[in-house]
PDB file of N, CA and C in Angstrom:
ATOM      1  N   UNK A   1       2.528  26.890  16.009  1.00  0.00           N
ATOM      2  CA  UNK A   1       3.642  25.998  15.769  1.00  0.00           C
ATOM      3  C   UNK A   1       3.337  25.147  14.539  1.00  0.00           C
ATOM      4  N   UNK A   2       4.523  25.190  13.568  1.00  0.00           N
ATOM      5  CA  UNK A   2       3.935  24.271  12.594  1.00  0.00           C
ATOM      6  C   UNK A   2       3.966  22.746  12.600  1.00  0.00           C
ATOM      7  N   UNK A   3       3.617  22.025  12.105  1.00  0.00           N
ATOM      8  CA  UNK A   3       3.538  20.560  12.152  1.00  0.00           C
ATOM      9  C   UNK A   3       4.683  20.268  11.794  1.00  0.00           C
ATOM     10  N   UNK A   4       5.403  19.122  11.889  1.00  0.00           N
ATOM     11  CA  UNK A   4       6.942  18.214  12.229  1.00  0.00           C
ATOM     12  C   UNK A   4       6.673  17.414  10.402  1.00  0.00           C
ATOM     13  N   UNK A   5       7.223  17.743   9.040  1.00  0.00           N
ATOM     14  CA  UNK A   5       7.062  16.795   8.069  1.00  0.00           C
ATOM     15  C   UNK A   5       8.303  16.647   7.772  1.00  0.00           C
ATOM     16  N   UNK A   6       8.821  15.717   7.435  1.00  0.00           N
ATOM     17  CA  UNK A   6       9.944  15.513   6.348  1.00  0.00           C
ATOM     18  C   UNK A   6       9.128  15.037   4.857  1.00  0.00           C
ATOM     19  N   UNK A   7       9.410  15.903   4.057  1.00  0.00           N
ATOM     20  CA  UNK A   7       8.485  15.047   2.573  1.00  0.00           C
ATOM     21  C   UNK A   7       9.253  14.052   2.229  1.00  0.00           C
ATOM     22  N   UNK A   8      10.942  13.896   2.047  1.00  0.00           N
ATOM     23  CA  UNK A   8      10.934  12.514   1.738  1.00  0.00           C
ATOM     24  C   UNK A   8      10.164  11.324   2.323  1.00  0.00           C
ATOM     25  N   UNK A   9      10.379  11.284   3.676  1.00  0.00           N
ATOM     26  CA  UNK A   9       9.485  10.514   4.808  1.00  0.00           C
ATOM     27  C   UNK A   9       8.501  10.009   4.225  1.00  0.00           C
ATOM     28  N   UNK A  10       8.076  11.004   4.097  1.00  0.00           N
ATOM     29  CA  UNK A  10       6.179  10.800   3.856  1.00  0.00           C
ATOM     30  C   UNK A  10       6.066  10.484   2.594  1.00  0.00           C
ATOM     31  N   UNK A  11       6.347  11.422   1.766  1.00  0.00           N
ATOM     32  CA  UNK A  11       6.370  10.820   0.384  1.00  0.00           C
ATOM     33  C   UNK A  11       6.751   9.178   0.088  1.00  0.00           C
ATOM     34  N   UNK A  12       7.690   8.674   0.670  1.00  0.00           N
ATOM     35  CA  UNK A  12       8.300   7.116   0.751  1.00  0.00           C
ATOM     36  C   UNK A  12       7.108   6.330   1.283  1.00  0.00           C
ATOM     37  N   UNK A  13       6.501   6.658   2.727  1.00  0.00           N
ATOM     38  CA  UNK A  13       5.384   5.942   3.500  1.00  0.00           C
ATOM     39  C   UNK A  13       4.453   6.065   2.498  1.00  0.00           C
ATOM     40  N   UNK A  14       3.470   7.191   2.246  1.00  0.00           N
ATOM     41  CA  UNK A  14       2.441   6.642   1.203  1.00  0.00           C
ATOM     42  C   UNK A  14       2.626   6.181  -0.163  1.00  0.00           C
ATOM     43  N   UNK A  15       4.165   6.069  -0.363  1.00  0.00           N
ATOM     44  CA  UNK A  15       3.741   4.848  -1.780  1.00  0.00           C
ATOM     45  C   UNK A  15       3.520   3.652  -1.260  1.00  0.00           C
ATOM     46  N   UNK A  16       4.353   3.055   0.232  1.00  0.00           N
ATOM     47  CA  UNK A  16       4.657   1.908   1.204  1.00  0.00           C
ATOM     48  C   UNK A  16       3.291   1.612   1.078  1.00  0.00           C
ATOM     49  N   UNK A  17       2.522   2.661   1.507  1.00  0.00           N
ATOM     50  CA  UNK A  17       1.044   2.426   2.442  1.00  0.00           C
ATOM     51  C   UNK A  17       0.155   1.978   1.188  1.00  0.00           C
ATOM     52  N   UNK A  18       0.309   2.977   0.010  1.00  0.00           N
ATOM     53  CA  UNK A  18      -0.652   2.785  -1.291  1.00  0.00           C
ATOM     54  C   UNK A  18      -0.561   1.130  -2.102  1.00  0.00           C
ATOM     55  N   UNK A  19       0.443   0.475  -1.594  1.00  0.00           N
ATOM     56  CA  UNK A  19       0.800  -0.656  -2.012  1.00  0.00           C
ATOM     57  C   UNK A  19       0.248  -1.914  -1.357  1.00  0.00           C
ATOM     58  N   UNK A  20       0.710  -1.628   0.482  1.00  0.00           N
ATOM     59  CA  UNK A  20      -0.246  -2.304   0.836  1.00  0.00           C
ATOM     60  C   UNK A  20      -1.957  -2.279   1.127  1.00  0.00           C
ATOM     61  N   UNK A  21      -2.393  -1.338   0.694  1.00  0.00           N
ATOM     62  CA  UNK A  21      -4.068  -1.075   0.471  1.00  0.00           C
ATOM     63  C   UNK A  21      -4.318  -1.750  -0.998  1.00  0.00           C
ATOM     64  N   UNK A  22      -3.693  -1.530  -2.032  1.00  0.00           N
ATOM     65  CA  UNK A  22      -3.823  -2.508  -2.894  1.00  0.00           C
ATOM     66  C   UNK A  22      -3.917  -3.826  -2.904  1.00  0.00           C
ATOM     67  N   UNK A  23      -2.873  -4.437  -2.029  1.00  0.00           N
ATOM     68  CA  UNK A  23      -2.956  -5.494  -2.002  1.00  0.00           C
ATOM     69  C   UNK A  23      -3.749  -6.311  -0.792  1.00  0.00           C
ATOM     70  N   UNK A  24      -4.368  -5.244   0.372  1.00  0.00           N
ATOM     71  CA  UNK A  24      -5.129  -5.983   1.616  1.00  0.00           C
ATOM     72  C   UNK A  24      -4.240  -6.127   2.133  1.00  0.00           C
ATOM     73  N   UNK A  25      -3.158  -5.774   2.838  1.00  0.00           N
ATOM     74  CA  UNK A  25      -2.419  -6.287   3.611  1.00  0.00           C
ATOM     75  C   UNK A  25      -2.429  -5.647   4.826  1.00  0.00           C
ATOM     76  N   UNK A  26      -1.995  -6.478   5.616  1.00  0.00           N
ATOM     77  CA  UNK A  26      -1.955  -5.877   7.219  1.00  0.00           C
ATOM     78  C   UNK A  26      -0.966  -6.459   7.718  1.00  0.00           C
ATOM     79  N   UNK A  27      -1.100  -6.360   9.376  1.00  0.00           N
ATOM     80  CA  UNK A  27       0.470  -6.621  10.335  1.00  0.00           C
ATOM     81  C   UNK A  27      -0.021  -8.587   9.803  1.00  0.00           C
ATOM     82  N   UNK A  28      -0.676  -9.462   9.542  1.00  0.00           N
ATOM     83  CA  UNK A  28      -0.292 -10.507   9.814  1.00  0.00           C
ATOM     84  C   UNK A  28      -0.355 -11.261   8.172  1.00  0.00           C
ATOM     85  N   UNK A  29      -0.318 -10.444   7.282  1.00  0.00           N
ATOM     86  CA  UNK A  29       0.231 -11.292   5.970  1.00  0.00           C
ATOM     87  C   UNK A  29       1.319 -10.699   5.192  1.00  0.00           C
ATOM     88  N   UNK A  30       2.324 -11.724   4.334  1.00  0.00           N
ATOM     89  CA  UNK A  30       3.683 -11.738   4.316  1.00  0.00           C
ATOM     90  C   UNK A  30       3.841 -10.854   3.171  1.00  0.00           C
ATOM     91  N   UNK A  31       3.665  -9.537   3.250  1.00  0.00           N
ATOM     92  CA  UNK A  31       3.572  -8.480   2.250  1.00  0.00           C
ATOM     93  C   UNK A  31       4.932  -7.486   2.802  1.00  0.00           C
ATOM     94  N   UNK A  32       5.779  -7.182   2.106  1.00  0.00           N
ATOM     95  CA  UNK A  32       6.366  -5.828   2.661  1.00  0.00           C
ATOM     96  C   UNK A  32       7.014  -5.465   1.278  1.00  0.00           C
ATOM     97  N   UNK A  33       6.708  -3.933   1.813  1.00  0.00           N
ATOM     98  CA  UNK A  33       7.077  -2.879   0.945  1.00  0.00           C
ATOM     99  C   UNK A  33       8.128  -1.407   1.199  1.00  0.00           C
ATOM    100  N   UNK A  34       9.125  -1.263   0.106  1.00  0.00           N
ATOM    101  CA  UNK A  34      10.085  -0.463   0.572  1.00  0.00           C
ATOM    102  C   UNK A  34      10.321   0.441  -0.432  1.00  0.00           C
ATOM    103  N   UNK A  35       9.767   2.394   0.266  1.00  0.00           N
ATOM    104  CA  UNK A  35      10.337   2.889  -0.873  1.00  0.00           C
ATOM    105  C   UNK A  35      11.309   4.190  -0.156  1.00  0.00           C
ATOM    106  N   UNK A  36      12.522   4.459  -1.058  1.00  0.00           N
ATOM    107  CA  UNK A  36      13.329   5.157  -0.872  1.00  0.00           C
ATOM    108  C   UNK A  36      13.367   6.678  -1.807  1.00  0.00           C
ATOM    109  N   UNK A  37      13.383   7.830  -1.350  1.00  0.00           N
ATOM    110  CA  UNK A  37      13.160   9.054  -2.258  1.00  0.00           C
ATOM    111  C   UNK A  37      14.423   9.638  -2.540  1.00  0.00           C
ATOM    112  N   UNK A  38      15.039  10.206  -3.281  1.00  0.00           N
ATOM    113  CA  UNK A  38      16.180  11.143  -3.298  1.00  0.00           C
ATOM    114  C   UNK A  38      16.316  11.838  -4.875  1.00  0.00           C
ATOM    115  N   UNK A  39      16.575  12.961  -4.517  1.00  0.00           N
ATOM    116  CA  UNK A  39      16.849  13.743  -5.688  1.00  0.00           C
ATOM    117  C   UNK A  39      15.168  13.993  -6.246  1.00  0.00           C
ATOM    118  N   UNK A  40      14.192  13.681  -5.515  1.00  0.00           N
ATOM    119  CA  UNK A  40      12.721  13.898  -6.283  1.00  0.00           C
ATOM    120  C   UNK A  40      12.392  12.584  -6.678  1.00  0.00           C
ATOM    121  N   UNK A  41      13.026  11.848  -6.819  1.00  0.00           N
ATOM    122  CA  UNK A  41      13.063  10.431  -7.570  1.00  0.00           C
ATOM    123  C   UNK A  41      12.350   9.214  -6.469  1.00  0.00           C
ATOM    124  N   UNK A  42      11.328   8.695  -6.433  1.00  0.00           N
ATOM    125  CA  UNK A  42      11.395   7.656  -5.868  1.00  0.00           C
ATOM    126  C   UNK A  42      11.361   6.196  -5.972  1.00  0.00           C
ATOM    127  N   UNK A  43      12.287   5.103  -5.245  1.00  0.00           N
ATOM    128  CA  UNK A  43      12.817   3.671  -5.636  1.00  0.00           C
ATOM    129  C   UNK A  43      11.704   2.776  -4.960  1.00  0.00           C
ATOM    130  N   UNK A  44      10.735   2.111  -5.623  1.00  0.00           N
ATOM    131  CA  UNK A  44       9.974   1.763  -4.183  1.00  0.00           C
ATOM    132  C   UNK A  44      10.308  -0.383  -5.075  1.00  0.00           C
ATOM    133  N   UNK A  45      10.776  -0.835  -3.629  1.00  0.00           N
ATOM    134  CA  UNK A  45      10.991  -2.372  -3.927  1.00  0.00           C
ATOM    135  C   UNK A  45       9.447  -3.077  -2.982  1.00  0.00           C
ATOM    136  N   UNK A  46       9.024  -4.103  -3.481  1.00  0.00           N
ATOM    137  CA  UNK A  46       7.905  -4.338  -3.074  1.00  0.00           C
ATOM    138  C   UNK A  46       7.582  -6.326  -3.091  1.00  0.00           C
ATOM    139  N   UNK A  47       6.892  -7.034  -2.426  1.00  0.00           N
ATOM    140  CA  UNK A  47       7.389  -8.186  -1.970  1.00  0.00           C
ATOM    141  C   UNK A  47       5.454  -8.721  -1.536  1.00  0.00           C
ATOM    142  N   UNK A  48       5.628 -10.073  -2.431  1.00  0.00           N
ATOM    143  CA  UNK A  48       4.302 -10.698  -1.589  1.00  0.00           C
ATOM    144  C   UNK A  48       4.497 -12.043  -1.339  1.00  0.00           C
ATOM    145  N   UNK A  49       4.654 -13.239  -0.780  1.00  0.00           N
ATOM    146  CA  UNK A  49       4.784 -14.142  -0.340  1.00  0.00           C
ATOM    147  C   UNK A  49       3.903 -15.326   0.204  1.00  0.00           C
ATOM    148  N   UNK A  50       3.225 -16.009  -0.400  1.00  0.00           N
ATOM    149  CA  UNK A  50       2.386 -17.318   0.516  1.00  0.00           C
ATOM    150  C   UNK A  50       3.308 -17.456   1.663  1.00  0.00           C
ATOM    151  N   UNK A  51       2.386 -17.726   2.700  1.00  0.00           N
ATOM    152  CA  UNK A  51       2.362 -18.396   4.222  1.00  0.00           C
ATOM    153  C   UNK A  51       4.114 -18.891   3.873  1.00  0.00           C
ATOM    154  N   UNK A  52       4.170 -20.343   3.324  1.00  0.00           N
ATOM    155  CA  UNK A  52       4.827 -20.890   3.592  1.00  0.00           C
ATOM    156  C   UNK A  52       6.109 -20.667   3.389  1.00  0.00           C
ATOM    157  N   UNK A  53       6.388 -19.729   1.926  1.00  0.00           N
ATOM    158  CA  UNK A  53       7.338 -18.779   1.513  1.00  0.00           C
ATOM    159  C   UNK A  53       7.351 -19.657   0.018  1.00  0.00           C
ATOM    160  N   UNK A  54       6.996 -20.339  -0.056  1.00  0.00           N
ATOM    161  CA  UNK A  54       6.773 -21.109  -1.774  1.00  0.00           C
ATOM    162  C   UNK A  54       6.483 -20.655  -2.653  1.00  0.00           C
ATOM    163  N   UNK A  55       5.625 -19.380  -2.781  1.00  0.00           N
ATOM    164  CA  UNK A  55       5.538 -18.669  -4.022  1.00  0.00           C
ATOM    165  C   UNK A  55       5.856 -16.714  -3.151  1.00  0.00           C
ATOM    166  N   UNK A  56       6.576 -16.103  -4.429  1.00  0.00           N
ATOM    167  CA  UNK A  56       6.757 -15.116  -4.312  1.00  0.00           C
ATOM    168  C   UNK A  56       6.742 -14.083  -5.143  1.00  0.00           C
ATOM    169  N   UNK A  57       6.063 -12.978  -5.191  1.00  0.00           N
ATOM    170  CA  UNK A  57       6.032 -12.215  -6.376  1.00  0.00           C
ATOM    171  C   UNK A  57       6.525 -10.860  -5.899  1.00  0.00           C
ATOM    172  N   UNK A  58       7.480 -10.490  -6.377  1.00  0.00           N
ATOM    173  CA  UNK A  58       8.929  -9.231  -6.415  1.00  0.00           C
ATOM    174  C   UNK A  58       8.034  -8.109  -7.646  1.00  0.00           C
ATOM    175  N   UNK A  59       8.531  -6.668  -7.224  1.00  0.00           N
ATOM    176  CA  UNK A  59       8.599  -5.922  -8.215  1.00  0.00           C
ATOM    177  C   UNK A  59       9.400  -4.722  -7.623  1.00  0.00           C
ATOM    178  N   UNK A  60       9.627  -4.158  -8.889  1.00  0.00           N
ATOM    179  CA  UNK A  60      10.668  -2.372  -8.283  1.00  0.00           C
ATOM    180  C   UNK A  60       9.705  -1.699  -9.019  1.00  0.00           C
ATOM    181  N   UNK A  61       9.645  -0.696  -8.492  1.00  0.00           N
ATOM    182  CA  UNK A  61       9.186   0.448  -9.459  1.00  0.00           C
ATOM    183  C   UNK A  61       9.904   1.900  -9.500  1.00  0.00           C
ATOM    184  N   UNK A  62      10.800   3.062 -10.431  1.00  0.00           N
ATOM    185  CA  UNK A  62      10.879   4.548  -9.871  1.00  0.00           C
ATOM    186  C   UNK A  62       9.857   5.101 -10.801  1.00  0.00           C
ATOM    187  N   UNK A  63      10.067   6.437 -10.392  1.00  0.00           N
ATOM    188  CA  UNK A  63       9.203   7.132 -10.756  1.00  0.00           C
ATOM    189  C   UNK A  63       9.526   8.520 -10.145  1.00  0.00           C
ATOM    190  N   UNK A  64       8.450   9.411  -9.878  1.00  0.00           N
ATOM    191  CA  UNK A  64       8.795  10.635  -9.771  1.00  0.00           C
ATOM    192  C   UNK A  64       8.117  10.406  -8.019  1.00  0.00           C
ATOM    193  N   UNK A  65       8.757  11.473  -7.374  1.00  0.00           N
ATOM    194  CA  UNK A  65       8.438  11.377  -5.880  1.00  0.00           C
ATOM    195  C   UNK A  65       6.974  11.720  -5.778  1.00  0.00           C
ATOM    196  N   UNK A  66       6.716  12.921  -6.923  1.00  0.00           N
ATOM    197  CA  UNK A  66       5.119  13.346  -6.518  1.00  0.00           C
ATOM    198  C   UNK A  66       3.702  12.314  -6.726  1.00  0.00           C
ATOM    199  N   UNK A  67       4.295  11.238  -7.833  1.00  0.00           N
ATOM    200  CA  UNK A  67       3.567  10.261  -7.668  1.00  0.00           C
ATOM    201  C   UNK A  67       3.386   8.847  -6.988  1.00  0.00           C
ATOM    202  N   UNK A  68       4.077   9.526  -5.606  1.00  0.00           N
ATOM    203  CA  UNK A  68       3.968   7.920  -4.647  1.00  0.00           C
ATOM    204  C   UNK A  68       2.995   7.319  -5.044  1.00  0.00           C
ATOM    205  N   UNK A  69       1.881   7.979  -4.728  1.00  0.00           N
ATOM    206  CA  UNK A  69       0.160   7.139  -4.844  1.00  0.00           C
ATOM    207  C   UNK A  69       0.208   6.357  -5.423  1.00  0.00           C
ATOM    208  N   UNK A  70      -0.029   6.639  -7.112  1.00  0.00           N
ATOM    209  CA  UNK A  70      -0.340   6.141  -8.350  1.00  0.00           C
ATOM    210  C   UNK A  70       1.041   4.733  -8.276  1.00  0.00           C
ATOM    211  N   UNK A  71       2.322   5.476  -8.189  1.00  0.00           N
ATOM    212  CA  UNK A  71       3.295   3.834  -8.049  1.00  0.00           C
ATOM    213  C   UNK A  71       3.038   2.977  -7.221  1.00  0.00           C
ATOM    214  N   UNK A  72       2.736   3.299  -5.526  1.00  0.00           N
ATOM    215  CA  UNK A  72       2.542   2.221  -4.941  1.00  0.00           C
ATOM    216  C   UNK A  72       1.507   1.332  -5.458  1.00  0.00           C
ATOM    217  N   UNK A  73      -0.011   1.912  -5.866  1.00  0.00           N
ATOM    218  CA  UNK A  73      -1.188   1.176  -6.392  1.00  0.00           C
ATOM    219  C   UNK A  73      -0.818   0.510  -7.592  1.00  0.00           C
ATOM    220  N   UNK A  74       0.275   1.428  -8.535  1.00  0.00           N
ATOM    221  CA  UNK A  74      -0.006   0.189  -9.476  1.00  0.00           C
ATOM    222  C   UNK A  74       0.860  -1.150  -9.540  1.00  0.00           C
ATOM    223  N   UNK A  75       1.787  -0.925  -8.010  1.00  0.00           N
ATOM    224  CA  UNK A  75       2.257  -1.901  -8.042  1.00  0.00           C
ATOM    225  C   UNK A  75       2.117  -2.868  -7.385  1.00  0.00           C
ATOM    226  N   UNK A  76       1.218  -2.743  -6.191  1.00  0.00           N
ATOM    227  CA  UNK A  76      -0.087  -3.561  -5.646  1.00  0.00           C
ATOM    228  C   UNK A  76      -0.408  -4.212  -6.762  1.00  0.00           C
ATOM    229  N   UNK A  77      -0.765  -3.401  -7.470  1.00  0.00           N
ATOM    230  CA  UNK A  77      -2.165  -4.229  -8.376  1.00  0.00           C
ATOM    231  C   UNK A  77      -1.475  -4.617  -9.487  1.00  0.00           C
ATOM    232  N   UNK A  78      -0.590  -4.626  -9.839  1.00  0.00           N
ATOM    233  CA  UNK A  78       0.283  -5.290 -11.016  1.00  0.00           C
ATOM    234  C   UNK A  78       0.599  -6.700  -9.925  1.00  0.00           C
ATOM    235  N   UNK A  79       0.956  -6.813  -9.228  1.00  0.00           N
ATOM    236  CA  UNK A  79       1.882  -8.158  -8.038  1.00  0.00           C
ATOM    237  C   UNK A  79       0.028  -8.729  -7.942  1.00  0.00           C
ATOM    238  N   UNK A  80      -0.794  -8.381  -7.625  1.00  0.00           N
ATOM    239  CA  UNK A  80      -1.947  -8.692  -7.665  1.00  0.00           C
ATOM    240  C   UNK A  80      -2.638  -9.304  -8.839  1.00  0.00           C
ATOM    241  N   UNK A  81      -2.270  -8.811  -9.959  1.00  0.00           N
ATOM    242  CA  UNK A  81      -2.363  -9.249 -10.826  1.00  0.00           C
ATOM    243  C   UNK A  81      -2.299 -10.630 -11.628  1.00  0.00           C
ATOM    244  N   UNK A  82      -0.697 -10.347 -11.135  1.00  0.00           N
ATOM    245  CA  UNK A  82       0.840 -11.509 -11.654  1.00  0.00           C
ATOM    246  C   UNK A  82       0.332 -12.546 -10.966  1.00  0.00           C
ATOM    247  N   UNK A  83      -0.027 -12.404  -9.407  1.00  0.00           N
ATOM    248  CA  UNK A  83      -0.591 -13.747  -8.509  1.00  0.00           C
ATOM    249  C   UNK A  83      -1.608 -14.113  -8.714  1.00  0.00           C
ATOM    250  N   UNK A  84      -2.754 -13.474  -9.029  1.00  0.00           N
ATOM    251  CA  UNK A  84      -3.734 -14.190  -8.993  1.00  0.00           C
ATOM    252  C   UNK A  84      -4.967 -14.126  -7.998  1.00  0.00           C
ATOM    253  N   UNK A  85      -6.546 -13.957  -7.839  1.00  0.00           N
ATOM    254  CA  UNK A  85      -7.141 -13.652  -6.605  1.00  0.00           C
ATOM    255  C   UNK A  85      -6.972 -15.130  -6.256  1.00  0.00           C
ATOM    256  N   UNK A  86      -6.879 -16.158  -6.637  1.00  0.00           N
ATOM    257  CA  UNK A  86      -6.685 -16.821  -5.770  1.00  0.00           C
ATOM    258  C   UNK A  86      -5.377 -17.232  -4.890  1.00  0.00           C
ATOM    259  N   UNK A  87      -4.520 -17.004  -5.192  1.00  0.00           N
ATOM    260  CA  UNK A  87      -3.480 -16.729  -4.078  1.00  0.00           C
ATOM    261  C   UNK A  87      -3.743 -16.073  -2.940  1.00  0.00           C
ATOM    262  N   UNK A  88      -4.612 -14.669  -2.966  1.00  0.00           N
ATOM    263  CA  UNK A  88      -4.809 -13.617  -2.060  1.00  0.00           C
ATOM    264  C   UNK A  88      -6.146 -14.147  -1.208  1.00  0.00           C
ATOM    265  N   UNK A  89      -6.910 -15.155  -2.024  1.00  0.00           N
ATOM    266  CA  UNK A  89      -8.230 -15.482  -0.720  1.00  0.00           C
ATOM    267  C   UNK A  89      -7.819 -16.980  -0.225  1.00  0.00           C
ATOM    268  N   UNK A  90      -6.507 -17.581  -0.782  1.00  0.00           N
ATOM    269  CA  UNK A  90      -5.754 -18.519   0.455  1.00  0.00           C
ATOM    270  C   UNK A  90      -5.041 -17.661   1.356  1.00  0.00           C
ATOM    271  N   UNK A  91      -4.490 -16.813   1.268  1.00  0.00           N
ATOM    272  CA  UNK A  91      -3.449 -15.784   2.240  1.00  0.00           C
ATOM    273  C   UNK A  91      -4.560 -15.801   3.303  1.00  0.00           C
ATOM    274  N   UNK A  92      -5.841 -14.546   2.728  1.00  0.00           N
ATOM    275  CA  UNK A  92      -7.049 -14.949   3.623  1.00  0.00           C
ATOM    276  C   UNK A  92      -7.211 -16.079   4.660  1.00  0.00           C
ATOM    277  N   UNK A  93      -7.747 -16.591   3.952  1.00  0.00           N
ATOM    278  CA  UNK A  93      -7.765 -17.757   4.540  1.00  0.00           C
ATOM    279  C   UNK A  93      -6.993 -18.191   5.671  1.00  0.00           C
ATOM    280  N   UNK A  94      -5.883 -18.822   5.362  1.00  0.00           N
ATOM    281  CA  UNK A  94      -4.531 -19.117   6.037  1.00  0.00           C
ATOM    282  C   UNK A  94      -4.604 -17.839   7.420  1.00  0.00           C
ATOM    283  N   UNK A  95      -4.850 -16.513   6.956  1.00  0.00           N
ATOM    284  CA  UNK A  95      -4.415 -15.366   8.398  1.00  0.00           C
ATOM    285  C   UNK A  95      -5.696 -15.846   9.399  1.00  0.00           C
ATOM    286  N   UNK A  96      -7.023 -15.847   8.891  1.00  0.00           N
ATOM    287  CA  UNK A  96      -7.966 -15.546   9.429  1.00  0.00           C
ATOM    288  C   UNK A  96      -7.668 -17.306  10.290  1.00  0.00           C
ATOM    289  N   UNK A  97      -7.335 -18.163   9.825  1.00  0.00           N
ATOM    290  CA  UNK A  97      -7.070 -19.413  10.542  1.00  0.00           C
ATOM    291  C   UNK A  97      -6.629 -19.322  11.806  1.00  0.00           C
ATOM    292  N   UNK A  98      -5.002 -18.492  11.745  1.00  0.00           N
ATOM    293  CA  UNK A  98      -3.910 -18.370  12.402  1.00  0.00           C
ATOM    294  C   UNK A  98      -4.636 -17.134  13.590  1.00  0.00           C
ATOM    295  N   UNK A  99      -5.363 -16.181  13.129  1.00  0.00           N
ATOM    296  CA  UNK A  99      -6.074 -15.414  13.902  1.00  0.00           C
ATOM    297  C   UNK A  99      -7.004 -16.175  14.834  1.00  0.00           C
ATOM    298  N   UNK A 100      -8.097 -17.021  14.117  1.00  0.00           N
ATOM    299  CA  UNK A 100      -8.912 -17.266  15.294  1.00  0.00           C
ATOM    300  C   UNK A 100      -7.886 -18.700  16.254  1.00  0.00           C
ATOM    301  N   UNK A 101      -6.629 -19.049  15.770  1.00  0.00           N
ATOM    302  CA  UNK A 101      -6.152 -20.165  16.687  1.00  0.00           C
ATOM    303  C   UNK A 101      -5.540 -19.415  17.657  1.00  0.00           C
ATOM    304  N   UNK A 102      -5.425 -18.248  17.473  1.00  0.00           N
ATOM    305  CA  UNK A 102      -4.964 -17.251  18.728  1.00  0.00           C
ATOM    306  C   UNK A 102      -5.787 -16.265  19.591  1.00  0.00           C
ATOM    307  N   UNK A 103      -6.808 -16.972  18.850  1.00  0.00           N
ATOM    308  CA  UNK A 103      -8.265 -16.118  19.950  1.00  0.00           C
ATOM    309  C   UNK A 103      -8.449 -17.102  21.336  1.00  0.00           C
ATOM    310  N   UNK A 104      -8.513 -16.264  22.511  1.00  0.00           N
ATOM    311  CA  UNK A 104      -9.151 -17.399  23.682  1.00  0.00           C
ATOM    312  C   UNK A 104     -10.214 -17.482  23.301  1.00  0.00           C
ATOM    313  N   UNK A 105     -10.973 -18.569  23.808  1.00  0.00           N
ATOM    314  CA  UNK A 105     -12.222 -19.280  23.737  1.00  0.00           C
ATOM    315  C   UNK A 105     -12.928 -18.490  24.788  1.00  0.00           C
ATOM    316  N   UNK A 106     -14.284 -17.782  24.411  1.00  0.00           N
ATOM    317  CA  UNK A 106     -14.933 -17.258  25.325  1.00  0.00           C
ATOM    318  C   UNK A 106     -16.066 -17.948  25.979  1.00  0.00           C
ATOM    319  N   UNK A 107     -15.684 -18.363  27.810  1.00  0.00           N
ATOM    320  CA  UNK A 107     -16.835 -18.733  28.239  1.00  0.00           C
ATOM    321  C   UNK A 107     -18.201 -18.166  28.418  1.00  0.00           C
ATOM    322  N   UNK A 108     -19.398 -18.723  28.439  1.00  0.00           N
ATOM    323  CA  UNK A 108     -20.292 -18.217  28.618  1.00  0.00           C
ATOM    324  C   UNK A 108     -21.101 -18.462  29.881  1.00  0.00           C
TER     325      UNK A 108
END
């Protein structure tokens, strides 16, 4: 039986995915990324945000569908860029805060 793909699908998810590996992101910092494929072509819109929503750095990128990779990364790392590492080791910061205030306290 063969495996279940849609290539637009996928093709769209790993530019999504290549964008947020660029930038470190995970389920609890304010990163999201959106790309759409058609005709071979892909639209990918992409979004990074401090905590509070006070600073924000936007980009689009198309390109060709076969190079999700290379667009999502360079548009990680262009928004990475534009912000600054220090924006990204307050984000740090700020999650890993919000993480351990939602850890129980382990008795011993």
């Amino acid at each position: 039986m063969e495996a279940l793909n849609h290539e637009n699908t996928f093709q769209a998810v790993t530019c999504e995915r290549a964008f947020l590996a660029a930038l470190d992101g995970n389920c609890k910092t304010p990163i999201a990324g959106q790309a759409k494929v058609e005709d071979g072509k892909i639209r990918f819109r992409g979004l990074v945000s401090s905590p509070d929503g006070k600073q924000m750095f936007r980009i689009e990128r198309d390109g060709d569908a076969s190079d999700a990779v290379a667009l999502g990364r360079g548009a990680g790392q262009e928004v990475r860029k534009e912000a600054g590492e220090k924006f990204f080791e307050e984000m740090q910061a700020y999650v890993q805060l919000i993480q351990a205030a939602n850890e129980k306290p382990v008795r011993g």
